[in-house]
N, C-alpha and C. Protein backbone atom coordinates (compact mmCIF):
# COMPACT_ATOMS: atom_id res chain seq x y z
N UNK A 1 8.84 -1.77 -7.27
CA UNK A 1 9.55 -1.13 -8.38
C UNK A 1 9.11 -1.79 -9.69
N UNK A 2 8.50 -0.81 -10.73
CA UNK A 2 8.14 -1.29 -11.73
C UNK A 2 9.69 -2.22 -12.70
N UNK A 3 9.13 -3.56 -13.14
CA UNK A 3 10.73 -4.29 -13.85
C UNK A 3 10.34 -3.90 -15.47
N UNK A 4 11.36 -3.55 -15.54
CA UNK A 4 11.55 -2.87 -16.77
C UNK A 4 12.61 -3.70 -17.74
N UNK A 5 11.83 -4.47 -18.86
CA UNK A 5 12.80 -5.72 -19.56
C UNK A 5 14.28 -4.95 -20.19
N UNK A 6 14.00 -3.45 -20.28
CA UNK A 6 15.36 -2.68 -20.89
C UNK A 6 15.46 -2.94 -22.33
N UNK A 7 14.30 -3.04 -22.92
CA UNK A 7 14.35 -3.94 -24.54
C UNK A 7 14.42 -2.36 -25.26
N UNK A 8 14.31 -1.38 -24.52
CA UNK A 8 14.80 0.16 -25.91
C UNK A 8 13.15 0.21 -26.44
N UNK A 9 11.75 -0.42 -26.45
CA UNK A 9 11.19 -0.14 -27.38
C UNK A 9 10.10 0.67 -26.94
N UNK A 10 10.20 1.06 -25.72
CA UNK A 10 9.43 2.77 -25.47
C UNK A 10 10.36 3.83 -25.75
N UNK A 11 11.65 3.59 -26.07
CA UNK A 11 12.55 4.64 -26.42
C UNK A 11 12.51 5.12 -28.01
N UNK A 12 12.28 3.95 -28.68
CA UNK A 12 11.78 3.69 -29.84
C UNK A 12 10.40 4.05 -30.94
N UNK A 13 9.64 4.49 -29.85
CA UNK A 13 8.06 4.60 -30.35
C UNK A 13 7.75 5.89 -29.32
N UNK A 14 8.69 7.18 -29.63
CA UNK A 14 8.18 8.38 -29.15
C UNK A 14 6.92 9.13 -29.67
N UNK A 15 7.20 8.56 -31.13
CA UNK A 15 6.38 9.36 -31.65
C UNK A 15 4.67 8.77 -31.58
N UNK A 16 4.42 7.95 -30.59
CA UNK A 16 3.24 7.40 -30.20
C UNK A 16 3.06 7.86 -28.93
N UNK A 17 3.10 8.81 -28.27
CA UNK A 17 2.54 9.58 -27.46
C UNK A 17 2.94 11.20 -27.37
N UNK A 18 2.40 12.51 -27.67
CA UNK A 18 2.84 13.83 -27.71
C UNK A 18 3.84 14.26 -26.68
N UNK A 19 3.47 13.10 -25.34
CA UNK A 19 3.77 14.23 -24.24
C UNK A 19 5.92 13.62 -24.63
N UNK A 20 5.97 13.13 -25.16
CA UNK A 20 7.56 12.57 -25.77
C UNK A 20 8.01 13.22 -26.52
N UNK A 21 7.63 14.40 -27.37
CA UNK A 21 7.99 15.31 -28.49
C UNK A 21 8.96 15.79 -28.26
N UNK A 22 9.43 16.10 -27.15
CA UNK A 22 10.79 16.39 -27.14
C UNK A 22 11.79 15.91 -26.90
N UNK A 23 11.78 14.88 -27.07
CA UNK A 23 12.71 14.04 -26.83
C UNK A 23 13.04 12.90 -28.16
N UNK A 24 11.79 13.30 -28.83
CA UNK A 24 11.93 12.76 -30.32
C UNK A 24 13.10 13.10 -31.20
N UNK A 25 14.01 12.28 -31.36
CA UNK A 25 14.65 13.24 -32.92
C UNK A 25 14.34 13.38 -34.34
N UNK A 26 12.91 13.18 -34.06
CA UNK A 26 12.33 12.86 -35.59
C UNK A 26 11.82 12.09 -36.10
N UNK A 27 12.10 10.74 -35.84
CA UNK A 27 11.87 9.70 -36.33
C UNK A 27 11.25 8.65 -35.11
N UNK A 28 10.78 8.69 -34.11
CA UNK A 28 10.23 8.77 -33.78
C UNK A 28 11.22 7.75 -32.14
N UNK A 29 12.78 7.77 -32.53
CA UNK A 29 13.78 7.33 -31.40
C UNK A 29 14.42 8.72 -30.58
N UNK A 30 14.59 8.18 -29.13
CA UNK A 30 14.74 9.09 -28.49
C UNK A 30 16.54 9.41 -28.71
N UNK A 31 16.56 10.72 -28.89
CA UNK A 31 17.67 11.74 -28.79
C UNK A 31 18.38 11.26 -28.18
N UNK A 32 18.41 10.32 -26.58
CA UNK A 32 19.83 10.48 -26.37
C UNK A 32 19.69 8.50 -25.79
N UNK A 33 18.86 7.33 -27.04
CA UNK A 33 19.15 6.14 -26.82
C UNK A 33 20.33 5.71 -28.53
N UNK A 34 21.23 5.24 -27.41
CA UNK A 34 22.15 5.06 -28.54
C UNK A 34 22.91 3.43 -27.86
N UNK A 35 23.03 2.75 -29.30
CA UNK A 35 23.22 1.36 -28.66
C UNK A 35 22.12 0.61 -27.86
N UNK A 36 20.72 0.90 -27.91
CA UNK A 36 19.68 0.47 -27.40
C UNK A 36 20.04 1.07 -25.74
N UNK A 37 20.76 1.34 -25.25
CA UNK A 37 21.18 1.82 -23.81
C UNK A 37 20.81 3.57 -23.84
N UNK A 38 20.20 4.18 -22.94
CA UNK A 38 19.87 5.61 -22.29
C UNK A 38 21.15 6.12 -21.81
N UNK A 39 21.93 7.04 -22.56
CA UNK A 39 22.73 7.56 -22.39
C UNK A 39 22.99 8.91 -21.22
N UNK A 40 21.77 8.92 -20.99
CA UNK A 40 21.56 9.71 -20.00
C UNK A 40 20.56 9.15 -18.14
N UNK A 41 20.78 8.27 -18.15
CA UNK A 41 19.60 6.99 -17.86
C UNK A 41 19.35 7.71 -16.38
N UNK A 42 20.72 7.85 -15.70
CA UNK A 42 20.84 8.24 -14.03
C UNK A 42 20.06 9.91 -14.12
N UNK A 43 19.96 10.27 -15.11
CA UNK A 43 19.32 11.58 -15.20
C UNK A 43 17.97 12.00 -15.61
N UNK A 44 17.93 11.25 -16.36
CA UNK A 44 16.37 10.99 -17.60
C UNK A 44 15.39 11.90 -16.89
N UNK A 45 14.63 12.17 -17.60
CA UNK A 45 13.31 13.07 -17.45
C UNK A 45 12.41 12.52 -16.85
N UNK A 46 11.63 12.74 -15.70
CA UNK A 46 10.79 12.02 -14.90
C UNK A 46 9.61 11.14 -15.73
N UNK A 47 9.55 11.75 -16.65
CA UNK A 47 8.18 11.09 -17.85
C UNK A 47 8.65 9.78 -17.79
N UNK A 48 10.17 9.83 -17.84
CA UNK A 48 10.92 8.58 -18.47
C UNK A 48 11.30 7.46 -17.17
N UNK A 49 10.89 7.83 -15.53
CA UNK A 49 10.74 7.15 -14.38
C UNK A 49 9.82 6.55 -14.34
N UNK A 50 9.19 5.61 -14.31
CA UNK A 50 7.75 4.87 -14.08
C UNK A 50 7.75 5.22 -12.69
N UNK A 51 8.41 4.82 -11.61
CA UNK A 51 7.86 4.63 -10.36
C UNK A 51 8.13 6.02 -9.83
N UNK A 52 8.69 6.83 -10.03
CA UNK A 52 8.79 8.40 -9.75
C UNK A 52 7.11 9.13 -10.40
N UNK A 53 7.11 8.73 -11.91
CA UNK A 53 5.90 9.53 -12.52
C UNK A 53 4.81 9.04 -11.55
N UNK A 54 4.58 7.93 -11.30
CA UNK A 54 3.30 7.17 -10.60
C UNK A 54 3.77 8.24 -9.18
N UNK A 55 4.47 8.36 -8.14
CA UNK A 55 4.00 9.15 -7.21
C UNK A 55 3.89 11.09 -7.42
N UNK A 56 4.38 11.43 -8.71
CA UNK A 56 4.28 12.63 -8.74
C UNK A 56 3.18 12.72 -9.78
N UNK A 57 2.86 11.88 -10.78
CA UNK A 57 1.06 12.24 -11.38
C UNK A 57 -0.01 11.21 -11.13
N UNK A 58 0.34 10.37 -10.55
CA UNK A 58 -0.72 9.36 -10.58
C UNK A 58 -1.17 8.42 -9.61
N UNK A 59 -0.62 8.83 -8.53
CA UNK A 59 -0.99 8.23 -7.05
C UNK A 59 -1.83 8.41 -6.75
N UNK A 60 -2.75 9.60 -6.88
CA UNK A 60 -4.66 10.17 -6.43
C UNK A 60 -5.48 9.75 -7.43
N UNK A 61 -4.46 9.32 -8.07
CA UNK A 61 -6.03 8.64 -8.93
C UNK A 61 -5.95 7.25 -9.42
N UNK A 62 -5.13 6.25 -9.50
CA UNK A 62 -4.98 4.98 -9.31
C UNK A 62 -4.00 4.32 -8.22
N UNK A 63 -4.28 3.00 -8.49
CA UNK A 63 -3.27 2.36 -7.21
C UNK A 63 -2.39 1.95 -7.83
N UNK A 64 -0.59 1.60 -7.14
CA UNK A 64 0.28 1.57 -8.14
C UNK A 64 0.35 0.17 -8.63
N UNK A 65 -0.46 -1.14 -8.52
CA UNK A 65 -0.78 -2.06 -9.03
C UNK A 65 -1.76 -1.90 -10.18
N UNK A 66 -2.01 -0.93 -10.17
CA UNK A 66 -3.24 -0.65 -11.72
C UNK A 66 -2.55 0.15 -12.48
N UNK A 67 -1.21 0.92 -12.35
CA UNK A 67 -0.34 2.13 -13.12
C UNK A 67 0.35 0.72 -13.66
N UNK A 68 1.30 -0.07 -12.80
CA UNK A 68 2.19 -1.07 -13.00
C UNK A 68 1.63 -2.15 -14.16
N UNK A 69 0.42 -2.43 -14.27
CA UNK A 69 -0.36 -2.81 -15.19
C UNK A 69 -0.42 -2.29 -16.55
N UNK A 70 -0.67 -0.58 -16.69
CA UNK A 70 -1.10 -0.34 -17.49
C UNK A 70 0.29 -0.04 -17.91
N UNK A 71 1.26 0.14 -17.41
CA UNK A 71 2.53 0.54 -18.01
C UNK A 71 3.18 -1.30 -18.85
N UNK A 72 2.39 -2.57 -18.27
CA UNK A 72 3.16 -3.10 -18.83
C UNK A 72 2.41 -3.55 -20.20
N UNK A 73 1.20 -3.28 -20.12
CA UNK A 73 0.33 -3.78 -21.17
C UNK A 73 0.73 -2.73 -22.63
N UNK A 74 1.19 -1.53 -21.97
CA UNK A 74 1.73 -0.66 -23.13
C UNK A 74 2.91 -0.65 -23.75
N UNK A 75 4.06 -1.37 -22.71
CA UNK A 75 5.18 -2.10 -22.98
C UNK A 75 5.14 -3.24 -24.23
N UNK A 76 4.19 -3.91 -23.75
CA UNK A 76 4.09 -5.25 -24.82
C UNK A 76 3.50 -4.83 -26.01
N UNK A 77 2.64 -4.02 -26.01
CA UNK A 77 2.10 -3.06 -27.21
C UNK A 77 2.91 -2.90 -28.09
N UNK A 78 4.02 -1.87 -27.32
CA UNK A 78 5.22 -1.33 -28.01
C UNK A 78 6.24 -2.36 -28.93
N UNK A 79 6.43 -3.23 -28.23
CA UNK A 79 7.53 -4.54 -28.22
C UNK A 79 6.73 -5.20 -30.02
N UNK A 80 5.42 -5.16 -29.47
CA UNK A 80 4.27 -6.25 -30.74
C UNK A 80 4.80 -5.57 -31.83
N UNK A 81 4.68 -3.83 -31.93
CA UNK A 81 4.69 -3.22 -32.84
C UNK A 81 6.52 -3.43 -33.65
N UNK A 82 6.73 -3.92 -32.96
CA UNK A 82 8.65 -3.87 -33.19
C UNK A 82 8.55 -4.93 -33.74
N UNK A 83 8.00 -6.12 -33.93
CA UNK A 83 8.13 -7.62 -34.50
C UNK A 83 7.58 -7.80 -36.27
């Protein structure tokens, strides 16, 4: 299971990837993070599952130690850009 620090700052930086546009309210925080917490979290949109998206788009073409990677290196990305 991908660990997920819960720091809000992929919720934060929608507007750095398209396939998030809807979930943008504009500014580039997601519609339904309020209080840094996912108000909808038990429901969320599969985009928004790491270990769900990895077996429904990305299991035939990497291994989930190379997804788990690239999801965290984009994490810290995100986090850098917040400082």
């Amino acid at each position: 299971m991908f660990e997920c620090k819960r720091c809000g700052s992929c919720c934060r930086n929608l507007d750095k990837n398209e396939i998030y546009k809807d979930l943008d309210r504009g500014d580039g925080i997601c519609i339904y993070l309020k209080e840094n917490e996912c108000t909808i979290y038990e429901n969320r949109p599969l985009l928004c599952r790491i270990d769900e998206s990895y077996d429904y788009f990305f299991s035939q073409t990497m291994t989930k130690e190379e997804y788990y990677k690239l999801n965290k290196e984009a994490c810290k990305r995100l986090r850098k850009l917040e400082e």
